[in-house]
N, C-alpha and C. Protein backbone atom coordinates (compact mmCIF):
# COMPACT_ATOMS: atom_id res chain seq x y z
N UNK A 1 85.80 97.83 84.82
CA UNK A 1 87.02 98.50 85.25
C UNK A 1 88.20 97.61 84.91
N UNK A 2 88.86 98.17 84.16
CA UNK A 2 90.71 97.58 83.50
C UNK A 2 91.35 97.78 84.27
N UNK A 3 91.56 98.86 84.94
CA UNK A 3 92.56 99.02 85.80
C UNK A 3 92.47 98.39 86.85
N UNK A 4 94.07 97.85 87.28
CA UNK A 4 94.10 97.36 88.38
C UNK A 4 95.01 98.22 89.32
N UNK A 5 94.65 97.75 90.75
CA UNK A 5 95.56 98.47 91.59
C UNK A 5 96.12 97.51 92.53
N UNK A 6 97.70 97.59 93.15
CA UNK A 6 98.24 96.63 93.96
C UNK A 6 98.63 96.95 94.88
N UNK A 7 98.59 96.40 96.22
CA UNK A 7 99.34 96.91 97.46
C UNK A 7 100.09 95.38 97.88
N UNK A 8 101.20 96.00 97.55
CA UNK A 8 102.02 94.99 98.35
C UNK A 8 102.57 95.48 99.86
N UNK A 9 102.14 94.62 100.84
CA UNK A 9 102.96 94.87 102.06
C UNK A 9 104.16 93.94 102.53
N UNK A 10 104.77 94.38 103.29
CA UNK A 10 106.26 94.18 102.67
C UNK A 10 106.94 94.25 104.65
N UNK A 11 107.26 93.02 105.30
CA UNK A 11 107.51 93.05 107.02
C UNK A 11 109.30 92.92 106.52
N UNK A 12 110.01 93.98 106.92
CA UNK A 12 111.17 93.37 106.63
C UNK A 12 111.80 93.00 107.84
N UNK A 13 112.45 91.79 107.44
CA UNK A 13 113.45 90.74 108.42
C UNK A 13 114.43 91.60 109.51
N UNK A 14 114.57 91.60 110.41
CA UNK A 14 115.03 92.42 111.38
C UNK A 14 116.85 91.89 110.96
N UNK A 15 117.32 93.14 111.17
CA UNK A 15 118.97 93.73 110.27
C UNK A 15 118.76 93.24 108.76
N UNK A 16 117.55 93.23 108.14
CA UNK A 16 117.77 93.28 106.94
C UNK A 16 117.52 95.01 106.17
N UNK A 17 117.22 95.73 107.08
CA UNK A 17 116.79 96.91 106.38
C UNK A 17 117.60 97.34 105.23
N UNK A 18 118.68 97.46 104.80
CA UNK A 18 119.80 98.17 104.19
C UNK A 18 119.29 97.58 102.86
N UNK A 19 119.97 95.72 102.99
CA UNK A 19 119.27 94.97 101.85
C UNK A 19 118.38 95.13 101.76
N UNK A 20 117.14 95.82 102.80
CA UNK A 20 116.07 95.83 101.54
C UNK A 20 115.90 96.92 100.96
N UNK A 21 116.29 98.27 101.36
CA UNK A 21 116.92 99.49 100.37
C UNK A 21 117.51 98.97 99.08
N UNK A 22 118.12 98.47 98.91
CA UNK A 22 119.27 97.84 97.84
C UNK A 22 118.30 96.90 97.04
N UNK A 23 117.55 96.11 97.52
CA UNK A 23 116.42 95.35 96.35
C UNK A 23 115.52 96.34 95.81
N UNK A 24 114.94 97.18 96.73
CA UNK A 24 114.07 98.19 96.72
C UNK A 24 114.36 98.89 95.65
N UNK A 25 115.56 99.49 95.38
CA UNK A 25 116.37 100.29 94.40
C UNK A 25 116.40 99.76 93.36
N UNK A 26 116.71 98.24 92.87
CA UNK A 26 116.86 97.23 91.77
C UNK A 26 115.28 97.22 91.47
N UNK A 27 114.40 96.92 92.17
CA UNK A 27 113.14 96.75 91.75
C UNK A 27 112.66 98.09 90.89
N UNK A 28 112.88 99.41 91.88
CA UNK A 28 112.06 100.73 90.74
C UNK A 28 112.85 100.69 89.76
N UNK A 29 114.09 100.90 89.93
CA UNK A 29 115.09 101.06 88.25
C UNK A 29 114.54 99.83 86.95
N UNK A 30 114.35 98.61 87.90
CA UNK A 30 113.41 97.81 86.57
C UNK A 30 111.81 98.48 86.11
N UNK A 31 111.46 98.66 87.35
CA UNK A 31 110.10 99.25 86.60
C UNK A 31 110.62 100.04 85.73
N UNK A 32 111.32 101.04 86.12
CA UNK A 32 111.52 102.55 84.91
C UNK A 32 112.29 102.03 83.82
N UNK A 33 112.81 100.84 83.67
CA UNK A 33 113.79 100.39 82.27
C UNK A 33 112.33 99.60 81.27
N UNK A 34 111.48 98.62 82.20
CA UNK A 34 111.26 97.53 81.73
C UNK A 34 110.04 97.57 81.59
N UNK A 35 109.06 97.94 82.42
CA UNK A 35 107.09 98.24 82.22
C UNK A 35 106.79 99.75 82.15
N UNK A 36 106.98 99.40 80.44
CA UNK A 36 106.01 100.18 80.06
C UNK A 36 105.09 100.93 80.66
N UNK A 37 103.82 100.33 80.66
CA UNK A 37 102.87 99.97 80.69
C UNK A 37 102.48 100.97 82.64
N UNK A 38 103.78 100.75 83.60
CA UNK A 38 103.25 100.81 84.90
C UNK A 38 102.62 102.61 84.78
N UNK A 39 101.61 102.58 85.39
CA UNK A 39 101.18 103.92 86.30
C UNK A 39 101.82 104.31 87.57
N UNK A 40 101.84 103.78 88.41
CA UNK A 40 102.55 104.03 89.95
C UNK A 40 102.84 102.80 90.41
N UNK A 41 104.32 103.69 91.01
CA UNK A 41 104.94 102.58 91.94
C UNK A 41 105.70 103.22 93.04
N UNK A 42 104.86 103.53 94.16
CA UNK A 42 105.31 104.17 95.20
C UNK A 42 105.48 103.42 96.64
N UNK A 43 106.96 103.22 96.91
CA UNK A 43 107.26 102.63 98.50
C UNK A 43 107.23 103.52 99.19
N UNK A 44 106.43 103.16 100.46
CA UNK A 44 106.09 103.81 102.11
C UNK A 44 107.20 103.21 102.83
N UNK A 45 108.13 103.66 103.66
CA UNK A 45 108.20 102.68 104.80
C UNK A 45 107.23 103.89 106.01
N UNK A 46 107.03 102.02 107.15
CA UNK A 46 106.53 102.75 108.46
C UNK A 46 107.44 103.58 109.05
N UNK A 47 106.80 104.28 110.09
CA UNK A 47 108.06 105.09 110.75
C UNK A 47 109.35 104.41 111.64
N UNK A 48 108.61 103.75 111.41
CA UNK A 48 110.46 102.59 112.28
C UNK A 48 111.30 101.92 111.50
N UNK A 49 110.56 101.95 109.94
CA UNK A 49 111.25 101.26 109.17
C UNK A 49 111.25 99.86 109.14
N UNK A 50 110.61 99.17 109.50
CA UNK A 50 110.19 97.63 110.18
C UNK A 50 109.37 97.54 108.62
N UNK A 51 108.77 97.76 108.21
CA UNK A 51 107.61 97.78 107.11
C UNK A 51 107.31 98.64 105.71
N UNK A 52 107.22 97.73 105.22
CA UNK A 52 107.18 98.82 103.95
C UNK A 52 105.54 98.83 103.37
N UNK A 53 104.69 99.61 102.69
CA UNK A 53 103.56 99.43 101.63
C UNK A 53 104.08 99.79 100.01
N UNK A 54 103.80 98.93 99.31
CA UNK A 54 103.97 99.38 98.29
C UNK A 54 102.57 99.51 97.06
N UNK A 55 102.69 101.03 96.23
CA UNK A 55 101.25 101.17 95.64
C UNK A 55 101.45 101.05 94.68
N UNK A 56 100.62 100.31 93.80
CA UNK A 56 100.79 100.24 92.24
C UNK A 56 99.70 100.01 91.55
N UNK A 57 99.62 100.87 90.12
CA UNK A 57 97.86 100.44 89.62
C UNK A 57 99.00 100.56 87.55
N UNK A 58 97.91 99.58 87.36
CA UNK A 58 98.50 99.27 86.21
C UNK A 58 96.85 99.37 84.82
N UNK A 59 97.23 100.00 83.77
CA UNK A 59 96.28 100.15 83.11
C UNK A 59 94.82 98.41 82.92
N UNK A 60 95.67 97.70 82.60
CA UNK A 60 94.99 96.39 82.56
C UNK A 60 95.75 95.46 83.26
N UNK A 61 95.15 94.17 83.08
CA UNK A 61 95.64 92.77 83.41
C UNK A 61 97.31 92.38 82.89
N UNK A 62 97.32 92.77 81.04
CA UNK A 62 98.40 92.30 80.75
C UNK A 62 99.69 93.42 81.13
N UNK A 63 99.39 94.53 81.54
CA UNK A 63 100.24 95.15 82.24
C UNK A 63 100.89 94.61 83.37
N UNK A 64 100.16 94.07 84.23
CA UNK A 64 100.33 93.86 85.68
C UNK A 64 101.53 92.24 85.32
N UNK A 65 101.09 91.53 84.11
CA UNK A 65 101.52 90.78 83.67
C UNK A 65 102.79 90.98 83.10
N UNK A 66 102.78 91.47 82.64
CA UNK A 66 104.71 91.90 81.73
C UNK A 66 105.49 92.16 83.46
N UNK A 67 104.74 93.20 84.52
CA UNK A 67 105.26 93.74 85.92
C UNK A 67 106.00 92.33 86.22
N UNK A 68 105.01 91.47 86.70
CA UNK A 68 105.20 90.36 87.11
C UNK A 68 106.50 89.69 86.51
N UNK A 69 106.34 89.29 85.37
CA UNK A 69 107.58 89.02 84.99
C UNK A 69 109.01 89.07 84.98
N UNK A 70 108.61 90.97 84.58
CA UNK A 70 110.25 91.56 84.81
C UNK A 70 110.50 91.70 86.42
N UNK A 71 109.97 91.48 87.27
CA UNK A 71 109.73 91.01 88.73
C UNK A 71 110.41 89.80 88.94
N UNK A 72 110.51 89.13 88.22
CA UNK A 72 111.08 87.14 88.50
C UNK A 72 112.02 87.61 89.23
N UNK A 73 113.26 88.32 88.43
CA UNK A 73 114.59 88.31 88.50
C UNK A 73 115.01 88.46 89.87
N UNK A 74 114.05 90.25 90.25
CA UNK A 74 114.06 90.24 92.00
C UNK A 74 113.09 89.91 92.99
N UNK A 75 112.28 89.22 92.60
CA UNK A 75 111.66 88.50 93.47
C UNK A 75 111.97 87.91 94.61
N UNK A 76 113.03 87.00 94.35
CA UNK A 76 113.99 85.83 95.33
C UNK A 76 114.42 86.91 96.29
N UNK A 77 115.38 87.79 95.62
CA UNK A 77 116.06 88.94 96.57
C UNK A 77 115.08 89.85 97.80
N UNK A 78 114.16 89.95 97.11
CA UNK A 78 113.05 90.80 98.15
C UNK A 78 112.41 89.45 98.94
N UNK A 79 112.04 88.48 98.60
CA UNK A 79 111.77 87.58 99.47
C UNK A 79 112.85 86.85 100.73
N UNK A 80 113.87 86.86 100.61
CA UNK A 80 115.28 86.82 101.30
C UNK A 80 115.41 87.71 102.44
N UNK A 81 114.84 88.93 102.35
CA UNK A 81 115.09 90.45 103.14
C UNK A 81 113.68 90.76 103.97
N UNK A 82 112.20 90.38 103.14
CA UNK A 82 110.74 90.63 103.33
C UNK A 82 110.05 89.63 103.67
N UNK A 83 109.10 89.26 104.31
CA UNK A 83 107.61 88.83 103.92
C UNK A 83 106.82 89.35 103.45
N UNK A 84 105.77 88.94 102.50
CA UNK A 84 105.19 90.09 101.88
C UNK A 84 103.85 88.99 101.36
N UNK A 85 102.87 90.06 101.68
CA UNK A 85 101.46 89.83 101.44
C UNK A 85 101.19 90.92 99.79
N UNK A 86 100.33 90.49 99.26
CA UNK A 86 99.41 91.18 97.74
C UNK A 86 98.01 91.20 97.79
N UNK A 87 98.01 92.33 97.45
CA UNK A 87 96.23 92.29 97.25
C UNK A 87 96.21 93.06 95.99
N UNK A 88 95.41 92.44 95.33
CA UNK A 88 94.78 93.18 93.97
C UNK A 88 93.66 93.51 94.16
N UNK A 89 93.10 94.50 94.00
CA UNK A 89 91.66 96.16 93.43
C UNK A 89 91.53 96.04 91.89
N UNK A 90 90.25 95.37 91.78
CA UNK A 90 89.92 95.50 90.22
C UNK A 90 89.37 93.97 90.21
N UNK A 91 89.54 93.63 88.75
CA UNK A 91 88.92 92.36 88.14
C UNK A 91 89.69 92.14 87.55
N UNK A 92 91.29 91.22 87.69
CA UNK A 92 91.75 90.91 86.77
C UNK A 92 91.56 89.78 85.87
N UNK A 93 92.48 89.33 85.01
CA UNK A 93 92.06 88.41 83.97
C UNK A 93 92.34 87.11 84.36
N UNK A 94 91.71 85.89 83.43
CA UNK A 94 91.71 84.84 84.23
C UNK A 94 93.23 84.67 84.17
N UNK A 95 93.87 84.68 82.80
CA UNK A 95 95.43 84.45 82.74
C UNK A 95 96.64 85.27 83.84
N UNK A 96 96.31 86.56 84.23
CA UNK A 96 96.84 86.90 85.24
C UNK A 96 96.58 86.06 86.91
N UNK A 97 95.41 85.68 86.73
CA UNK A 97 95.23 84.59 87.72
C UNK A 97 95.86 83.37 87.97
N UNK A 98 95.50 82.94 87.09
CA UNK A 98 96.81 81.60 87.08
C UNK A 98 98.01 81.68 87.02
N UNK A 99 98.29 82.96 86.55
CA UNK A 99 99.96 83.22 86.19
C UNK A 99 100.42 83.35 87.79
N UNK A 100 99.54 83.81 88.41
CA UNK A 100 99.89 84.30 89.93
C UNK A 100 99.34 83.23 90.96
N UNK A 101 98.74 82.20 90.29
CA UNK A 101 97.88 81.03 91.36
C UNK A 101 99.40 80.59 92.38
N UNK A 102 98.97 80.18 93.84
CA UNK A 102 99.73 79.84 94.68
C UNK A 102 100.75 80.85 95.56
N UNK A 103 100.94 82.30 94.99
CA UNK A 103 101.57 83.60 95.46
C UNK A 103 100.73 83.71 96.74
N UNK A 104 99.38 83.40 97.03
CA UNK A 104 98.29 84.21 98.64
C UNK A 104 97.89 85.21 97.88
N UNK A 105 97.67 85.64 96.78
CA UNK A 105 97.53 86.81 96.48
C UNK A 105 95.79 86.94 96.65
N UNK A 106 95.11 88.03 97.36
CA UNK A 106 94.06 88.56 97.90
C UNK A 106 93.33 89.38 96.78
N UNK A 107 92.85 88.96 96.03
CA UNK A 107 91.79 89.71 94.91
C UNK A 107 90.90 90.68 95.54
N UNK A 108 90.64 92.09 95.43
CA UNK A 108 89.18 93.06 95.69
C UNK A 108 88.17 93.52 94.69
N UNK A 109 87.02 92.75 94.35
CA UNK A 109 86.45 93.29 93.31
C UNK A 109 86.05 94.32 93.58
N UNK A 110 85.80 95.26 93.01
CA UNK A 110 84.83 96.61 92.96
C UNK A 110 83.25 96.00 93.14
N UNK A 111 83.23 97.17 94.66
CA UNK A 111 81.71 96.71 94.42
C UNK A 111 80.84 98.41 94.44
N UNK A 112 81.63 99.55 94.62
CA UNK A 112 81.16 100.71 94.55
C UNK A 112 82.10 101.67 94.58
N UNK A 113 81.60 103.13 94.00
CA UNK A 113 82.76 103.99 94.34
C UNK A 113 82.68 105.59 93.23
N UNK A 114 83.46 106.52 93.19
CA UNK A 114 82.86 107.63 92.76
C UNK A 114 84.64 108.28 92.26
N UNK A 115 84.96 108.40 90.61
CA UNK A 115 83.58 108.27 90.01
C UNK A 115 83.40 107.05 89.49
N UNK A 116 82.05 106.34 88.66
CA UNK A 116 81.50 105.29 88.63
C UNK A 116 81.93 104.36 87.55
């Protein structure tokens, strides 16, 4: 399995909600200018707005990789406004690994599922 899938969860900083609308906004407009490559990128907030999930599955590794990148820019900004945990679904590559070593990021290999 190539594809990967990402959930970022996302606690935002109490009176930061607005700013994080406003990063939130900078972040999809880069996806839609800048990766190619993305399949989905859909933000949840909870119902209080305290929290966000975010879903994303990307054809391969070096997809998730270019993401990452064009990500640098707002990274800082969403980290400023969020805490935020990652988990990756799939098997990514070793180079996406290291590219991401030290992030907490939570790997899920596939161990079953339909279809196969």
């Amino acid at each position: 399995m190539s594809e990967l899938q990402v959930v970022a969860r996302l606690n935002i900083h109490d009176g930061k909600l607005e700013d994080f609308k406003d990063v939130a906004r900078v972040c999809l407009e880069s996806v839609v200018q800048k990766d190619k490559d993305t399949l989905q990128y859909d933000w949840f907030f909870s119902e209080a707005n305290t929290s966000c999930v975010v879903h994303e599955r990307y054809p391969d590794s070096a997809a998730l990789l270019t993401h990452v990148a064009n990500r640098g820019e707002t990274m800082g900004a969403l980290l400023a406004v969020a805490d935020i945990t990652i988990e990756i679904y799939g098997t990514p590559s070793e180079e996406l690994l290291q590219a991401t070593k030290g992030l907490g990021i939570v790997v899920y290999t596939r161990f079953q599922g339909y279809p196969a």
